[in-house]
C-alpha atoms as a PDB file:
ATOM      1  CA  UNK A   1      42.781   7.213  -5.319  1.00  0.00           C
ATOM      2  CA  UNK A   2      40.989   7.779  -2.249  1.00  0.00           C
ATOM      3  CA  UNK A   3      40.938  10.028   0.538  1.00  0.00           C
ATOM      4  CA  UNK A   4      39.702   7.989   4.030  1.00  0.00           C
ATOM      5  CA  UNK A   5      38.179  10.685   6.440  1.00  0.00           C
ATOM      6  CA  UNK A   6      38.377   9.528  10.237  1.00  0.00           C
ATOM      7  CA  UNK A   7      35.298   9.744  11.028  1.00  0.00           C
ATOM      8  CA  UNK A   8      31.758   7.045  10.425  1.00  0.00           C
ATOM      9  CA  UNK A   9      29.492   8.391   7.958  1.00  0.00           C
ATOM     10  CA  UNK A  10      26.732   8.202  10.716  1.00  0.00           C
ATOM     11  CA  UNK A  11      27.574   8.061  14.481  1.00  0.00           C
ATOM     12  CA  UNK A  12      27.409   4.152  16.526  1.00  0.00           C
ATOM     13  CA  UNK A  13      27.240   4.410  20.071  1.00  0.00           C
ATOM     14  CA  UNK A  14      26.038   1.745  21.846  1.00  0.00           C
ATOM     15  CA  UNK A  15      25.757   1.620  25.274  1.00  0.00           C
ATOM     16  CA  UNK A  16      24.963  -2.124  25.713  1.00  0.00           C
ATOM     17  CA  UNK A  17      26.720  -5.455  25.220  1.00  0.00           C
ATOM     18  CA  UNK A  18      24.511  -7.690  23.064  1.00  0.00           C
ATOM     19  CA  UNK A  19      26.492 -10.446  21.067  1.00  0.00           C
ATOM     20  CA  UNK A  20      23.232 -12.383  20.549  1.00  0.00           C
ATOM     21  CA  UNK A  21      22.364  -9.238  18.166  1.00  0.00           C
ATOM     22  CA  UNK A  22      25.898  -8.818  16.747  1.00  0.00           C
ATOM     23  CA  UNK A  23      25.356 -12.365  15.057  1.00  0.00           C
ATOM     24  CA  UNK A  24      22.613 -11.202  13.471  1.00  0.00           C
ATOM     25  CA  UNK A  25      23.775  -7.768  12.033  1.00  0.00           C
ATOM     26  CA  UNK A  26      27.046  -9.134  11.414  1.00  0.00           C
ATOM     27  CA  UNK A  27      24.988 -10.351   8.476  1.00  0.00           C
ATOM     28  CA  UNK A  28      25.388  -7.065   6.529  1.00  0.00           C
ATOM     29  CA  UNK A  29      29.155  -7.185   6.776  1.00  0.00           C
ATOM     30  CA  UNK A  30      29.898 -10.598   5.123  1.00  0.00           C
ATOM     31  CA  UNK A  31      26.447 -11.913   4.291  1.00  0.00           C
ATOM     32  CA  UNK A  32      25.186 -12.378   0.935  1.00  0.00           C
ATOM     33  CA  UNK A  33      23.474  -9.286   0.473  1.00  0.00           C
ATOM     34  CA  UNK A  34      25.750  -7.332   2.558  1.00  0.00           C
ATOM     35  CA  UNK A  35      27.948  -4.365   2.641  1.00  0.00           C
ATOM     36  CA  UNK A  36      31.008  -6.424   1.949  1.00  0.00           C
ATOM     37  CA  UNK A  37      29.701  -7.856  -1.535  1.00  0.00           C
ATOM     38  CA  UNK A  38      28.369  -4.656  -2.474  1.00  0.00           C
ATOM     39  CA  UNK A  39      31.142  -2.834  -2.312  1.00  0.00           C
ATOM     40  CA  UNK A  40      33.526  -5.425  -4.145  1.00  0.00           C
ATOM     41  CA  UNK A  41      30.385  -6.032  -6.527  1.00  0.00           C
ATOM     42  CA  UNK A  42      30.227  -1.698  -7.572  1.00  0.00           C
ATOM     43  CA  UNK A  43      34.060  -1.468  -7.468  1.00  0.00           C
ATOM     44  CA  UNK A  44      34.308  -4.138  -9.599  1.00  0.00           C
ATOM     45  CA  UNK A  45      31.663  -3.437 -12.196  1.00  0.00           C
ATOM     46  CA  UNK A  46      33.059  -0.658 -12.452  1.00  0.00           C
ATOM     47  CA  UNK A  47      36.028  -1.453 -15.168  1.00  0.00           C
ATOM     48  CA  UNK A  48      33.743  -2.731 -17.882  1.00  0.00           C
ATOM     49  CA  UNK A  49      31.690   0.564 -17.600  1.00  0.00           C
ATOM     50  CA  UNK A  50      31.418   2.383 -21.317  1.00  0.00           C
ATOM     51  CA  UNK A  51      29.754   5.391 -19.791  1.00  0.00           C
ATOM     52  CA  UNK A  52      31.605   7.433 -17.601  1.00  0.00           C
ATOM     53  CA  UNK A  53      29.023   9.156 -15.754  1.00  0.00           C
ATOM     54  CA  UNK A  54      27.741   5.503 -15.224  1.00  0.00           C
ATOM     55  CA  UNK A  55      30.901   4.327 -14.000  1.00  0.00           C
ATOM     56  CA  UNK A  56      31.271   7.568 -11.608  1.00  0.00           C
ATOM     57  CA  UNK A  57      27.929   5.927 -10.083  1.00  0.00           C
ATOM     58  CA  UNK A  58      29.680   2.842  -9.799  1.00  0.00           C
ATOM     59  CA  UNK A  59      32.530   4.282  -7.640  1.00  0.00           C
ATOM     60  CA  UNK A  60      30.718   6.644  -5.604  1.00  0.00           C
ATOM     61  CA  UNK A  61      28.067   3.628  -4.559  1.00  0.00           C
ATOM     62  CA  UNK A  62      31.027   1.422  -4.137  1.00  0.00           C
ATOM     63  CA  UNK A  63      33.247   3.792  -1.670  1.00  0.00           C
ATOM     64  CA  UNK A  64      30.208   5.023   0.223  1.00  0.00           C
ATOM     65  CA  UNK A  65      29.272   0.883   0.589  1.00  0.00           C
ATOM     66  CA  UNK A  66      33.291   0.929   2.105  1.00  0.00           C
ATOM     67  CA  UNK A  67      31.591   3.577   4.666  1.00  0.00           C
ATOM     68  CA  UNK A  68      28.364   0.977   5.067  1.00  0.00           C
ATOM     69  CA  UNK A  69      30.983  -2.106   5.996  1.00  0.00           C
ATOM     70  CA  UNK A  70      32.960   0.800   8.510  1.00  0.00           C
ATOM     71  CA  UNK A  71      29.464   1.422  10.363  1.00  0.00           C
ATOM     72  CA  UNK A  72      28.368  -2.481  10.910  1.00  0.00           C
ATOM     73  CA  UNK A  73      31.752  -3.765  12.009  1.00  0.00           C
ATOM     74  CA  UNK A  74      31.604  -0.983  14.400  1.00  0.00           C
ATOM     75  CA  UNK A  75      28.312  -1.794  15.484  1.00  0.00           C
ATOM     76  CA  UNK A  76      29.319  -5.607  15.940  1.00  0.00           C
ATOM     77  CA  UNK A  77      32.424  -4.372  17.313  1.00  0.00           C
ATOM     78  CA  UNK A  78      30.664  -2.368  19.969  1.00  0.00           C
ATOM     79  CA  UNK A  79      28.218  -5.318  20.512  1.00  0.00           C
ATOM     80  CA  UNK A  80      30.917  -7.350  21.694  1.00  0.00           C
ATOM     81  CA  UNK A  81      33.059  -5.464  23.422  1.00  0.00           C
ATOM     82  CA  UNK A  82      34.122  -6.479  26.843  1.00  0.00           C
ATOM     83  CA  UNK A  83      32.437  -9.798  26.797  1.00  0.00           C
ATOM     84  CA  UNK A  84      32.793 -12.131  30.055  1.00  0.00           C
ATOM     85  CA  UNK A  85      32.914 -16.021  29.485  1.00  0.00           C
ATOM     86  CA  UNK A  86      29.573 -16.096  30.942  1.00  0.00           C
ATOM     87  CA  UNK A  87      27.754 -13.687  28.321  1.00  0.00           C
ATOM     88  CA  UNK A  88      29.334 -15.845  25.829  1.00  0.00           C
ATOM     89  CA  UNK A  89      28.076 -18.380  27.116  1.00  0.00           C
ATOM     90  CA  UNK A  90      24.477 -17.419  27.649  1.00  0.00           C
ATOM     91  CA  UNK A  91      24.442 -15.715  24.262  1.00  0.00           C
ATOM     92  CA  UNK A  92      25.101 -18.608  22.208  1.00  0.00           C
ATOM     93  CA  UNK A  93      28.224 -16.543  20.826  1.00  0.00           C
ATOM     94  CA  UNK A  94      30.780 -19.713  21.509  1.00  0.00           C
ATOM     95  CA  UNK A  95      30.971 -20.713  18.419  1.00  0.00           C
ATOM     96  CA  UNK A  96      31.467 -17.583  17.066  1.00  0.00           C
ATOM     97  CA  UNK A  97      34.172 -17.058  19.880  1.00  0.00           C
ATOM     98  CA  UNK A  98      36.044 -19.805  19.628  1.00  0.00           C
ATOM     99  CA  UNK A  99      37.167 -18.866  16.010  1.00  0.00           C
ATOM    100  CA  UNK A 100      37.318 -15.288  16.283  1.00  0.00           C
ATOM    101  CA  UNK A 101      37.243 -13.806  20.419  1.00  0.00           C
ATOM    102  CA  UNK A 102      35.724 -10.613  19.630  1.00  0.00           C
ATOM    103  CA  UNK A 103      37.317  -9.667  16.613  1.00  0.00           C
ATOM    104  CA  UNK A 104      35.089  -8.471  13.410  1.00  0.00           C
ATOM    105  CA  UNK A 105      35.274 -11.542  10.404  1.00  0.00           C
ATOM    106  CA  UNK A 106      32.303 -11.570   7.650  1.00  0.00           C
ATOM    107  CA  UNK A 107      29.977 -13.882   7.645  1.00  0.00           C
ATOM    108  CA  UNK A 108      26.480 -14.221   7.535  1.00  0.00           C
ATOM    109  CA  UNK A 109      24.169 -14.366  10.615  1.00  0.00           C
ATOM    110  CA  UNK A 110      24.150 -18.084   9.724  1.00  0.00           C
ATOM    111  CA  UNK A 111      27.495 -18.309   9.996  1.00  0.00           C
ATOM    112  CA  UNK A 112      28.216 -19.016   5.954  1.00  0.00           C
ATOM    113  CA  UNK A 113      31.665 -17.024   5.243  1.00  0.00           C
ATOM    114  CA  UNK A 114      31.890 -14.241   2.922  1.00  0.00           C
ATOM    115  CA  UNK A 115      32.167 -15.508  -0.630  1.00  0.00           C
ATOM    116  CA  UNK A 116      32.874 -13.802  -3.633  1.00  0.00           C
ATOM    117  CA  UNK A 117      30.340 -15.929  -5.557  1.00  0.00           C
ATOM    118  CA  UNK A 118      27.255 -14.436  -4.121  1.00  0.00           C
ATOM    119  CA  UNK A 119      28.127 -11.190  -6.412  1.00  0.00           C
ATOM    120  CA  UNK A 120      28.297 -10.856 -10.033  1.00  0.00           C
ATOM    121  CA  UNK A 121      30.388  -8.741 -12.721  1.00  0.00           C
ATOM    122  CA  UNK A 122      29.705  -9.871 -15.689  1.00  0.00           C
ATOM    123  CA  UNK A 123      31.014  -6.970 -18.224  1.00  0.00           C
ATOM    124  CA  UNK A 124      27.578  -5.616 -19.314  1.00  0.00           C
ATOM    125  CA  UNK A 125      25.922  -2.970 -18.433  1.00  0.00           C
ATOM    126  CA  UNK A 126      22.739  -3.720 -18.400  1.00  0.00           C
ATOM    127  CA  UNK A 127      23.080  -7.186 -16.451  1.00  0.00           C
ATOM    128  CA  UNK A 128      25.057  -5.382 -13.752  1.00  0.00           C
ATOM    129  CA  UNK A 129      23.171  -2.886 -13.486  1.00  0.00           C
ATOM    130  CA  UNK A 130      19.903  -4.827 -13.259  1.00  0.00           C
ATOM    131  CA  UNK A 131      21.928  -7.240 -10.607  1.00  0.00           C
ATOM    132  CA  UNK A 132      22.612  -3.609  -8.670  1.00  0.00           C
ATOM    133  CA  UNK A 133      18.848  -2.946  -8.496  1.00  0.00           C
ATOM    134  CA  UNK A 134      18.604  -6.440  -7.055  1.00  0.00           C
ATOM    135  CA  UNK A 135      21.147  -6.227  -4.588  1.00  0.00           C
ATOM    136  CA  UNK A 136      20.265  -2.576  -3.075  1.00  0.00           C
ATOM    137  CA  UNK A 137      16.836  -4.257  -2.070  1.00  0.00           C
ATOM    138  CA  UNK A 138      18.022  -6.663  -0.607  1.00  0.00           C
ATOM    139  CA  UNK A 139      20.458  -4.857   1.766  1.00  0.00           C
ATOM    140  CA  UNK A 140      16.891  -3.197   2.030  1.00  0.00           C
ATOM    141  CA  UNK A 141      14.957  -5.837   2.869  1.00  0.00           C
ATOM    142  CA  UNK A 142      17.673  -7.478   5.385  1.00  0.00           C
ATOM    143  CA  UNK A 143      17.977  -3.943   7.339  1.00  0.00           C
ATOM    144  CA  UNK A 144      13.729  -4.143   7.262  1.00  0.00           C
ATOM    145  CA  UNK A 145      14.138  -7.802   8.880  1.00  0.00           C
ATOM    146  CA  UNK A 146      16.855  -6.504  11.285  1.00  0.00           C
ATOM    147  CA  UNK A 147      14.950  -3.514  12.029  1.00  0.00           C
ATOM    148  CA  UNK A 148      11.765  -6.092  13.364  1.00  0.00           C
ATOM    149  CA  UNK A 149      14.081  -7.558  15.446  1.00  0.00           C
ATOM    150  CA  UNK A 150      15.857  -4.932  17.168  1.00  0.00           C
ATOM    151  CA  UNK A 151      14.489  -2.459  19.715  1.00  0.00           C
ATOM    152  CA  UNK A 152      17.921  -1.109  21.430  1.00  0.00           C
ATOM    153  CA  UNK A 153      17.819   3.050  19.777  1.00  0.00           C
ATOM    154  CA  UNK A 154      21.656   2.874  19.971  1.00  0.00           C
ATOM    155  CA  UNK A 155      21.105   0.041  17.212  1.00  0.00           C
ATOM    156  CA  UNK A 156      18.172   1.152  15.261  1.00  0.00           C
ATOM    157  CA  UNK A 157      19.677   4.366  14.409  1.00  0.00           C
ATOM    158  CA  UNK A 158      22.536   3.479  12.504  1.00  0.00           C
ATOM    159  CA  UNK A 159      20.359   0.604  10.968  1.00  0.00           C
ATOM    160  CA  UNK A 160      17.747   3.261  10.000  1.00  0.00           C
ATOM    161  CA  UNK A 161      20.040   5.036   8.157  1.00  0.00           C
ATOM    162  CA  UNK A 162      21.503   2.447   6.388  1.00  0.00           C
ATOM    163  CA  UNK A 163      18.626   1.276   5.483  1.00  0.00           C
ATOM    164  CA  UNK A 164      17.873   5.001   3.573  1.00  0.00           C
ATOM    165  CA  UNK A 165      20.986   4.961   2.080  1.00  0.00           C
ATOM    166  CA  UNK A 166      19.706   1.182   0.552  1.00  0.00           C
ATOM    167  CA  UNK A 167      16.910   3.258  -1.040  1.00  0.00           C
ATOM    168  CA  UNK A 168      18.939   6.064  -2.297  1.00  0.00           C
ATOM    169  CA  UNK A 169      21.503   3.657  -4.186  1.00  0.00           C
ATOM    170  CA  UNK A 170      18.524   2.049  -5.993  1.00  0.00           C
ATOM    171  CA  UNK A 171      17.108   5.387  -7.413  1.00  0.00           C
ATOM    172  CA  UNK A 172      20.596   6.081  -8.319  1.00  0.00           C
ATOM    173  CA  UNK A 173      21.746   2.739 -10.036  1.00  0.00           C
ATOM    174  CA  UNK A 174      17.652   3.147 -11.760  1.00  0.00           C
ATOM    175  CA  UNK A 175      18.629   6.225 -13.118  1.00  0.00           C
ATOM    176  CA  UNK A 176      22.612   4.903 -14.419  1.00  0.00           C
ATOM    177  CA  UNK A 177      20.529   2.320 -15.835  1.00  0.00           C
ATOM    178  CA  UNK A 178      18.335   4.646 -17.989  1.00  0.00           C
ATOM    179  CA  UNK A 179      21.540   6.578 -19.342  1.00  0.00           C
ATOM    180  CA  UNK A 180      22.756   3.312 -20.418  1.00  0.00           C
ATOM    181  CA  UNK A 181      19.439   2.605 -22.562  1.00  0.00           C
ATOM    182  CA  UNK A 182      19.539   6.195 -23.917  1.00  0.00           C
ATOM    183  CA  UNK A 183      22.199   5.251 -25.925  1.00  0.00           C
ATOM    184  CA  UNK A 184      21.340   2.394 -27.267  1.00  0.00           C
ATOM    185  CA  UNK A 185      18.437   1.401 -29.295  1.00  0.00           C
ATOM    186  CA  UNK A 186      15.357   1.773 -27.973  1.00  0.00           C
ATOM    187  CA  UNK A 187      13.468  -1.132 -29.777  1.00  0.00           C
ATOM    188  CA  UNK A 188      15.776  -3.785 -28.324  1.00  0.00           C
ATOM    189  CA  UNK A 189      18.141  -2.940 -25.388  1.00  0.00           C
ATOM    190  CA  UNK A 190      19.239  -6.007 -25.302  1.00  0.00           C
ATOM    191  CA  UNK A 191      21.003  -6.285 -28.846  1.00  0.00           C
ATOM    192  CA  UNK A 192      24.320  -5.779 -28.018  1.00  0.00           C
ATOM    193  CA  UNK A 193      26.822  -5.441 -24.640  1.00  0.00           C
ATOM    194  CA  UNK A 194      27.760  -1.760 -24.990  1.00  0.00           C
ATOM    195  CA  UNK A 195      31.040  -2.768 -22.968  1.00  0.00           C
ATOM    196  CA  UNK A 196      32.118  -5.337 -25.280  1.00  0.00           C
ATOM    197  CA  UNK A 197      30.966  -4.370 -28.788  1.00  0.00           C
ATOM    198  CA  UNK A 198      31.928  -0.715 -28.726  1.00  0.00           C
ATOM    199  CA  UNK A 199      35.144   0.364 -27.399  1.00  0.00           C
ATOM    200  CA  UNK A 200      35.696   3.014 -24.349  1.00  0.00           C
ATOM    201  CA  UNK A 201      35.433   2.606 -20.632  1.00  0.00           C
ATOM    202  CA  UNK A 202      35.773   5.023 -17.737  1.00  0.00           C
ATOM    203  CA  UNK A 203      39.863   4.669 -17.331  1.00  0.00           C
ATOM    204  CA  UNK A 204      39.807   5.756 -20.778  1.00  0.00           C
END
């Protein structure tokens, strides 16, 4: 259970209409290393989890990537609002518009729809975990390459902090990941799957 406060985690308030850069963030809502996957990826893993202080990681990451997806469709949202045919047009949005108007659908900035198989949930807890390191650089990287790109301060804000939070989630899924090792042994971590071999997870 989950209690949704009204508010973004970090403020978006753009000032200018720019649907040439909404295709590109729109990237981090339904791209492959986007908010979108990461959050369905986290709340996923999450199930298979032995270690409940691990698998409170898991759901904290996973809600606070819910906030992540929140803050880029607003930002595309805001990009787009109040488009005329002939910014469309200019833009090279058309495409884009012609499936969609203005409404917020994930995809990458390629235009490749969200798919579930560019995330993973495998049932061990050291895969997953290793996958989560992965994936939180990434999201890193992509806000890095957005962040070249982008020179609006409306924009860059919200990216900027986004981009921190990236940062944050690895030092937190690097430190779930040495719990998980500390109970297992230390000459071979990979002997076993902790999830599978020994009963417990976190709804237990």
């Amino acid at each position: 259970m989950w209690n949704y406060e009204k508010r973004l985690e970090f403020p978006v308030n753009i000032k200018r209409t720019d649907p040439k850069m909404a295709q590109l963030i729109i990237t981090q809502y339904g791209g492959p290393d986007g908010e979108l996957g990461a959050s369905m990826r986290y709340l996923s893993q999450r199930f298979a989890m032995p270690y409940k202080n691990v698998c409170g990681v898991l759901t904290d990451i996973g809600t606070e990537e819910l906030a992540h997806l929140e803050m880029v469709c607003t930002i595309v949202h805001q990009l787009t609002r109040d488009l005329t045919p002939e910014q469309v047009k200019k833009s090279g949005f058309g495409a884009y518009y012609v499936d969609h108007t203005a409404g917020v659908w994930p995809q990458a900035a390629s235009g490749v729809p969200f798919s579930a198989a560019t995330f993973q949930s495998v049932g061990d807890p050291i895969t997953d975990l290793s996958e989560d390191l992965a994936a939180e650089q990434k999201a890193r990287t992509t806000y890095d390459n957005l962040l070249r790109l982008i020179d609006d301060p409306d924009v860059r804000e919200p990216l900027k902090f986004l981009r921190e939070r990236e940062i944050v989630h690895f030092q937190r899924f690097g430190e779930a990941l040495r719990t998980v090792q500390d109970h297992l042994d230390s000459k071979n971590f990979y002997a076993i799957n902790p999830a599978f071999d020994h009963s417990g997870n976190c709804n237990k």
